[in-house]
PDB file of N, CA and C in Angstrom:
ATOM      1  N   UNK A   1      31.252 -57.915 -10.293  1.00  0.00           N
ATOM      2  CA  UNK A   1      30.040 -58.529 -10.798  1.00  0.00           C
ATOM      3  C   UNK A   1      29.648 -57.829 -12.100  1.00  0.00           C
ATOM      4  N   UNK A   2      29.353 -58.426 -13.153  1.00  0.00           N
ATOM      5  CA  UNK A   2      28.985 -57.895 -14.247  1.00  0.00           C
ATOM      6  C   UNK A   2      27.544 -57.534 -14.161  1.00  0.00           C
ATOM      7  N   UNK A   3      27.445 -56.149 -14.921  1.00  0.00           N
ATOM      8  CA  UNK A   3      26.283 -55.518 -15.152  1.00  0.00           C
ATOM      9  C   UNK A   3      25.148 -55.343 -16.855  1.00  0.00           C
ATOM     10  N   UNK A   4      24.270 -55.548 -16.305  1.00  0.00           N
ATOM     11  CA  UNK A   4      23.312 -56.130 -17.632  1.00  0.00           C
ATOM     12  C   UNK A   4      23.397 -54.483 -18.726  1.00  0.00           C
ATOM     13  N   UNK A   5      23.277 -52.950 -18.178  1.00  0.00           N
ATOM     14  CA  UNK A   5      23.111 -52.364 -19.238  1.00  0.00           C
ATOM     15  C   UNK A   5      24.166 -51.082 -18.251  1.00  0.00           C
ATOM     16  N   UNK A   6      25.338 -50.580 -19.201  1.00  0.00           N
ATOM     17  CA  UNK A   6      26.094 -49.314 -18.903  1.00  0.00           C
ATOM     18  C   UNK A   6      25.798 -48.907 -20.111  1.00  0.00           C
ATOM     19  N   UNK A   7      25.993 -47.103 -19.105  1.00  0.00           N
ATOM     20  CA  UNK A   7      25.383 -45.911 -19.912  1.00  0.00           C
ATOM     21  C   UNK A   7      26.659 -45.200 -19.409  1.00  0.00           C
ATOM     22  N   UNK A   8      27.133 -44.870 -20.810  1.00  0.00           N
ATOM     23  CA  UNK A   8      28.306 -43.386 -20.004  1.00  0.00           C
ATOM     24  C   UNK A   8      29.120 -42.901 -21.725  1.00  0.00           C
ATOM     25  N   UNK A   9      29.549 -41.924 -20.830  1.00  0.00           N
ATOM     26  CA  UNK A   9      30.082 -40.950 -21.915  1.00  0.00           C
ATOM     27  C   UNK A   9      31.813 -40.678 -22.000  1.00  0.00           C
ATOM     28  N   UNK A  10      32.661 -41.834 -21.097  1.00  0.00           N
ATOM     29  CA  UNK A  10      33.996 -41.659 -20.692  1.00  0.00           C
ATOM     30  C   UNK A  10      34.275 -40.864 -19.456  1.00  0.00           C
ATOM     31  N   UNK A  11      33.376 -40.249 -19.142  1.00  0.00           N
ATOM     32  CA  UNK A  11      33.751 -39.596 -17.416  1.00  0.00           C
ATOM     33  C   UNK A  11      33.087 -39.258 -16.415  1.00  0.00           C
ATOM     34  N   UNK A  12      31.400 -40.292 -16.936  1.00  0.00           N
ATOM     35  CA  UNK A  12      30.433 -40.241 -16.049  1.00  0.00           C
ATOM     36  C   UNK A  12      30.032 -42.005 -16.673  1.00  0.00           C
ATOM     37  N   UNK A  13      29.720 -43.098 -15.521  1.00  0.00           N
ATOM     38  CA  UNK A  13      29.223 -44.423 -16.239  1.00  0.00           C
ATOM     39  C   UNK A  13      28.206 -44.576 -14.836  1.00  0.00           C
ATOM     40  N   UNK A  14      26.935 -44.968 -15.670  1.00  0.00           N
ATOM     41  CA  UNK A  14      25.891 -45.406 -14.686  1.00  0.00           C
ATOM     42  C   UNK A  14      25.488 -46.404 -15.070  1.00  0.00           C
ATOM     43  N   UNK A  15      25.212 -47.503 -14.373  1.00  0.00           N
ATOM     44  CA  UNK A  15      25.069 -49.212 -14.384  1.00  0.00           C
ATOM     45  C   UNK A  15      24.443 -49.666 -13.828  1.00  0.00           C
ATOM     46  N   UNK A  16      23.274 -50.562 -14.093  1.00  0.00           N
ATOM     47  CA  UNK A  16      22.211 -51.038 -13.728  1.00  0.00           C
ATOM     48  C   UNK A  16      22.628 -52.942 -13.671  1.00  0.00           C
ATOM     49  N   UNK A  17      22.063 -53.050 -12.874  1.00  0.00           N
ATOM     50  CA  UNK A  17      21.836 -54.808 -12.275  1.00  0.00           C
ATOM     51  C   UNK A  17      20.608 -55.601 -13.149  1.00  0.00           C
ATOM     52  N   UNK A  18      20.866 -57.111 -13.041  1.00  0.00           N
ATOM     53  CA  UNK A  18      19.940 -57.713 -13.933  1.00  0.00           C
ATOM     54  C   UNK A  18      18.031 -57.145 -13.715  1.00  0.00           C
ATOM     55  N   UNK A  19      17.948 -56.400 -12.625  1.00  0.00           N
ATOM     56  CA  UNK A  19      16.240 -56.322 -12.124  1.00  0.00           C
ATOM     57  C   UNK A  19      16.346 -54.620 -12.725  1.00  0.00           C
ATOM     58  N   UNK A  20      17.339 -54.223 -13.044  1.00  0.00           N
ATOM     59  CA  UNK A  20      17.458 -52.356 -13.888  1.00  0.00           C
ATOM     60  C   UNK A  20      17.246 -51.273 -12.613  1.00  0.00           C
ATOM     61  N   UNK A  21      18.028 -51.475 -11.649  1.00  0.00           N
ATOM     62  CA  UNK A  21      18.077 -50.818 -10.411  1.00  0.00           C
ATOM     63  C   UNK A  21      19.724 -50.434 -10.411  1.00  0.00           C
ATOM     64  N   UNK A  22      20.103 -49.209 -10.318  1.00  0.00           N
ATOM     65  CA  UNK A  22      21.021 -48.164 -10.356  1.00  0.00           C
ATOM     66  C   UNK A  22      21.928 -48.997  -8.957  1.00  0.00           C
ATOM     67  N   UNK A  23      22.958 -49.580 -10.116  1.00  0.00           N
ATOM     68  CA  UNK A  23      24.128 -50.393  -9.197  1.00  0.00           C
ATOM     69  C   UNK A  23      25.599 -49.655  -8.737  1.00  0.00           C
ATOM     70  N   UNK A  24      25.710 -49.306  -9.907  1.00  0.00           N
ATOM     71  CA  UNK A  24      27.016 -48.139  -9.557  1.00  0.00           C
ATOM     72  C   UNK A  24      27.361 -46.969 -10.753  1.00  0.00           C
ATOM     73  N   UNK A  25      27.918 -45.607  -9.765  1.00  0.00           N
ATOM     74  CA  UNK A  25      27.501 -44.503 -11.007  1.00  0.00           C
ATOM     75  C   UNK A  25      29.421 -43.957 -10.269  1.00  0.00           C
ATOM     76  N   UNK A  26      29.611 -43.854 -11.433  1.00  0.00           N
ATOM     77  CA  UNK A  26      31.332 -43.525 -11.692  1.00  0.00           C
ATOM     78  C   UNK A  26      30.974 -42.093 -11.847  1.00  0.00           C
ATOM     79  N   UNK A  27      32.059 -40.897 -11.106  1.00  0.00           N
ATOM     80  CA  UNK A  27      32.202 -39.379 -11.807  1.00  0.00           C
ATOM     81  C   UNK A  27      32.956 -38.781 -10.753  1.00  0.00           C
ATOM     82  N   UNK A  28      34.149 -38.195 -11.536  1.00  0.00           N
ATOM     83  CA  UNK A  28      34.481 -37.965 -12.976  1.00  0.00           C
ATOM     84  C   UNK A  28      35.156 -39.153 -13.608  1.00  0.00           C
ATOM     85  N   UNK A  29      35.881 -39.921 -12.470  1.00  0.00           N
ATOM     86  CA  UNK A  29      36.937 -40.845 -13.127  1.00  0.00           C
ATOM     87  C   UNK A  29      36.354 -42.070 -12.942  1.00  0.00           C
ATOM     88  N   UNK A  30      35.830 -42.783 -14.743  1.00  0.00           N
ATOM     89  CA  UNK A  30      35.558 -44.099 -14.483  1.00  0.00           C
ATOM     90  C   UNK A  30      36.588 -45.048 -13.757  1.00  0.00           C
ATOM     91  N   UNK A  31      35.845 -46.095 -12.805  1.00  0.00           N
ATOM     92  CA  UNK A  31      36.308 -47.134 -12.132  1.00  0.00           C
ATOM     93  C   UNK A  31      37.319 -46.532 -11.034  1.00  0.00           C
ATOM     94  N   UNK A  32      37.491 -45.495 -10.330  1.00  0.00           N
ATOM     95  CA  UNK A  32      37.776 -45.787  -9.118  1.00  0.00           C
ATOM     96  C   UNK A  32      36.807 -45.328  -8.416  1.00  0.00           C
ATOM     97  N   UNK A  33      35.917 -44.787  -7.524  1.00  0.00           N
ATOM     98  CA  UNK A  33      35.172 -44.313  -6.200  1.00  0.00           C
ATOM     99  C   UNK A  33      33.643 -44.427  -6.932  1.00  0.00           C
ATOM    100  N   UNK A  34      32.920 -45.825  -6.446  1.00  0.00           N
ATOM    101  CA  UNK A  34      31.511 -46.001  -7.022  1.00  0.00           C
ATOM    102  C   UNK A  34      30.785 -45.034  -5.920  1.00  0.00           C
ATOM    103  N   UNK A  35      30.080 -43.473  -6.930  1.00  0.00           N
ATOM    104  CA  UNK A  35      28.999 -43.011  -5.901  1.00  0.00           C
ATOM    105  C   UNK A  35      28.015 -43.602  -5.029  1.00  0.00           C
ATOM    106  N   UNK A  36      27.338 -45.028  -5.704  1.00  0.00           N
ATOM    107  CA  UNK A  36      25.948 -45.241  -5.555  1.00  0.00           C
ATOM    108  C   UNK A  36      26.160 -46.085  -4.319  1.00  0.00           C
ATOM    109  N   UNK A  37      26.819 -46.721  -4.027  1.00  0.00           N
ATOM    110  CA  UNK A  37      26.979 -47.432  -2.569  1.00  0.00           C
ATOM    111  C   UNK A  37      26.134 -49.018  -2.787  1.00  0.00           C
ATOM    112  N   UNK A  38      24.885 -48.736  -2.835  1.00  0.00           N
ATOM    113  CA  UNK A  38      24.073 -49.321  -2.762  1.00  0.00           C
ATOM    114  C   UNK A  38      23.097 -49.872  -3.704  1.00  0.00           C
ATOM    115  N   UNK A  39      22.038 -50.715  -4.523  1.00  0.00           N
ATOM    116  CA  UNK A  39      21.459 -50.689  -5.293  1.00  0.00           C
ATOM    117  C   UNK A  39      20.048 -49.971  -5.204  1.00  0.00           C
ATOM    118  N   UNK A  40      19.788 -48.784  -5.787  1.00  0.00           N
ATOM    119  CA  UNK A  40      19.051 -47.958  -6.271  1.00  0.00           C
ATOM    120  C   UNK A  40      17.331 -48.550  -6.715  1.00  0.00           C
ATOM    121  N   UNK A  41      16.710 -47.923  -6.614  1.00  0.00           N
ATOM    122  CA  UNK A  41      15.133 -47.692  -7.177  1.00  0.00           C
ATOM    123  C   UNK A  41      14.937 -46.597  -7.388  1.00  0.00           C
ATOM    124  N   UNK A  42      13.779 -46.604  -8.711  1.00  0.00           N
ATOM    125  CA  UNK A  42      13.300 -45.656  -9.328  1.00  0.00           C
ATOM    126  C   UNK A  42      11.901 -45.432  -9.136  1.00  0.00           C
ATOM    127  N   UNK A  43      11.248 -44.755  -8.677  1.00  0.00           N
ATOM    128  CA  UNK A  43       9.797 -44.880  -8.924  1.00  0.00           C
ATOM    129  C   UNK A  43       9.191 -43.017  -9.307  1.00  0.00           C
ATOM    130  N   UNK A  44       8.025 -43.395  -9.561  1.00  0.00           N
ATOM    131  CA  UNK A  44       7.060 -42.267  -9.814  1.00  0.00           C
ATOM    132  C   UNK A  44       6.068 -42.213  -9.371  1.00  0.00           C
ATOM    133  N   UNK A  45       5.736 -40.663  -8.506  1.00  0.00           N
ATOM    134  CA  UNK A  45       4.910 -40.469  -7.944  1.00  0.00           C
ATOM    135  C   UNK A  45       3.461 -39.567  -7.986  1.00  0.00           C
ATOM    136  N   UNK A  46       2.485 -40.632  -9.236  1.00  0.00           N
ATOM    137  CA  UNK A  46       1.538 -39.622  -9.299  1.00  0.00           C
ATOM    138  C   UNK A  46       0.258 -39.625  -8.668  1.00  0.00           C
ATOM    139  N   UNK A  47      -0.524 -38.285  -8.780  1.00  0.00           N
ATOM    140  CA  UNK A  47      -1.961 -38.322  -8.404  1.00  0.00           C
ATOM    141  C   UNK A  47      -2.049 -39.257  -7.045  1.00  0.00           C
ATOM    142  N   UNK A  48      -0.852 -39.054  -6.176  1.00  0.00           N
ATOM    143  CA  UNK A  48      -0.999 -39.650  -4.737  1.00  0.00           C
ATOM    144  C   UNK A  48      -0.870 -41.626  -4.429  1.00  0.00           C
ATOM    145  N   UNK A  49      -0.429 -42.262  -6.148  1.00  0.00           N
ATOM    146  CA  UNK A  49       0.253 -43.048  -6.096  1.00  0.00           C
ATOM    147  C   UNK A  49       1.916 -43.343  -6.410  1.00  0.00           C
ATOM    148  N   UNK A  50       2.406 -44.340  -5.604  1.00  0.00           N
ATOM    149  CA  UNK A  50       3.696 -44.690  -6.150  1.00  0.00           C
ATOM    150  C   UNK A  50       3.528 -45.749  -6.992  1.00  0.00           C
ATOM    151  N   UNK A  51       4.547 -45.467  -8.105  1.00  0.00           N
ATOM    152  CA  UNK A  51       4.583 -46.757  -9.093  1.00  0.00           C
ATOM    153  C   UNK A  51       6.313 -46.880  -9.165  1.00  0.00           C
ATOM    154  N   UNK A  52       6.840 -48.281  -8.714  1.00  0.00           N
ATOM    155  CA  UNK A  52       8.414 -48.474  -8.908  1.00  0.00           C
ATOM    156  C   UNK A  52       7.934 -49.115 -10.551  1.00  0.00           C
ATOM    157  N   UNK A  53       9.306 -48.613 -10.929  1.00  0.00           N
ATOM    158  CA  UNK A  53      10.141 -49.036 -12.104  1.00  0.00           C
ATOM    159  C   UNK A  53      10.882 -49.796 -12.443  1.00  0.00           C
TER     160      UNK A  53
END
């Protein structure tokens, strides 16, 4: 499945899905063993609220 924005440097690639939730993260060797398994969220947690990203 194609991904809307990759970030990498040749031996680390992290890739986000059309909604920008952490789809698959390559390391050391791009394209064989995706760490992320799963699709990812980001959020921040201040002053006793959560805010997703």
């Amino acid at each position: 499945m194609p991904r809307d924005l990759l970030i990498g440097n040749g031996s680390l690639v992290v890739a986000f899905d059309s909604k920008y939730r952490l789809a698959d993260l390559y390391f050391p060797h791009v394209g064989q063993e995706n760490h992320a398994g799963a699709p990812s969220r980001f959020g921040v947690w201040v002053d006793g609220t959560m805010s997703w990203v």
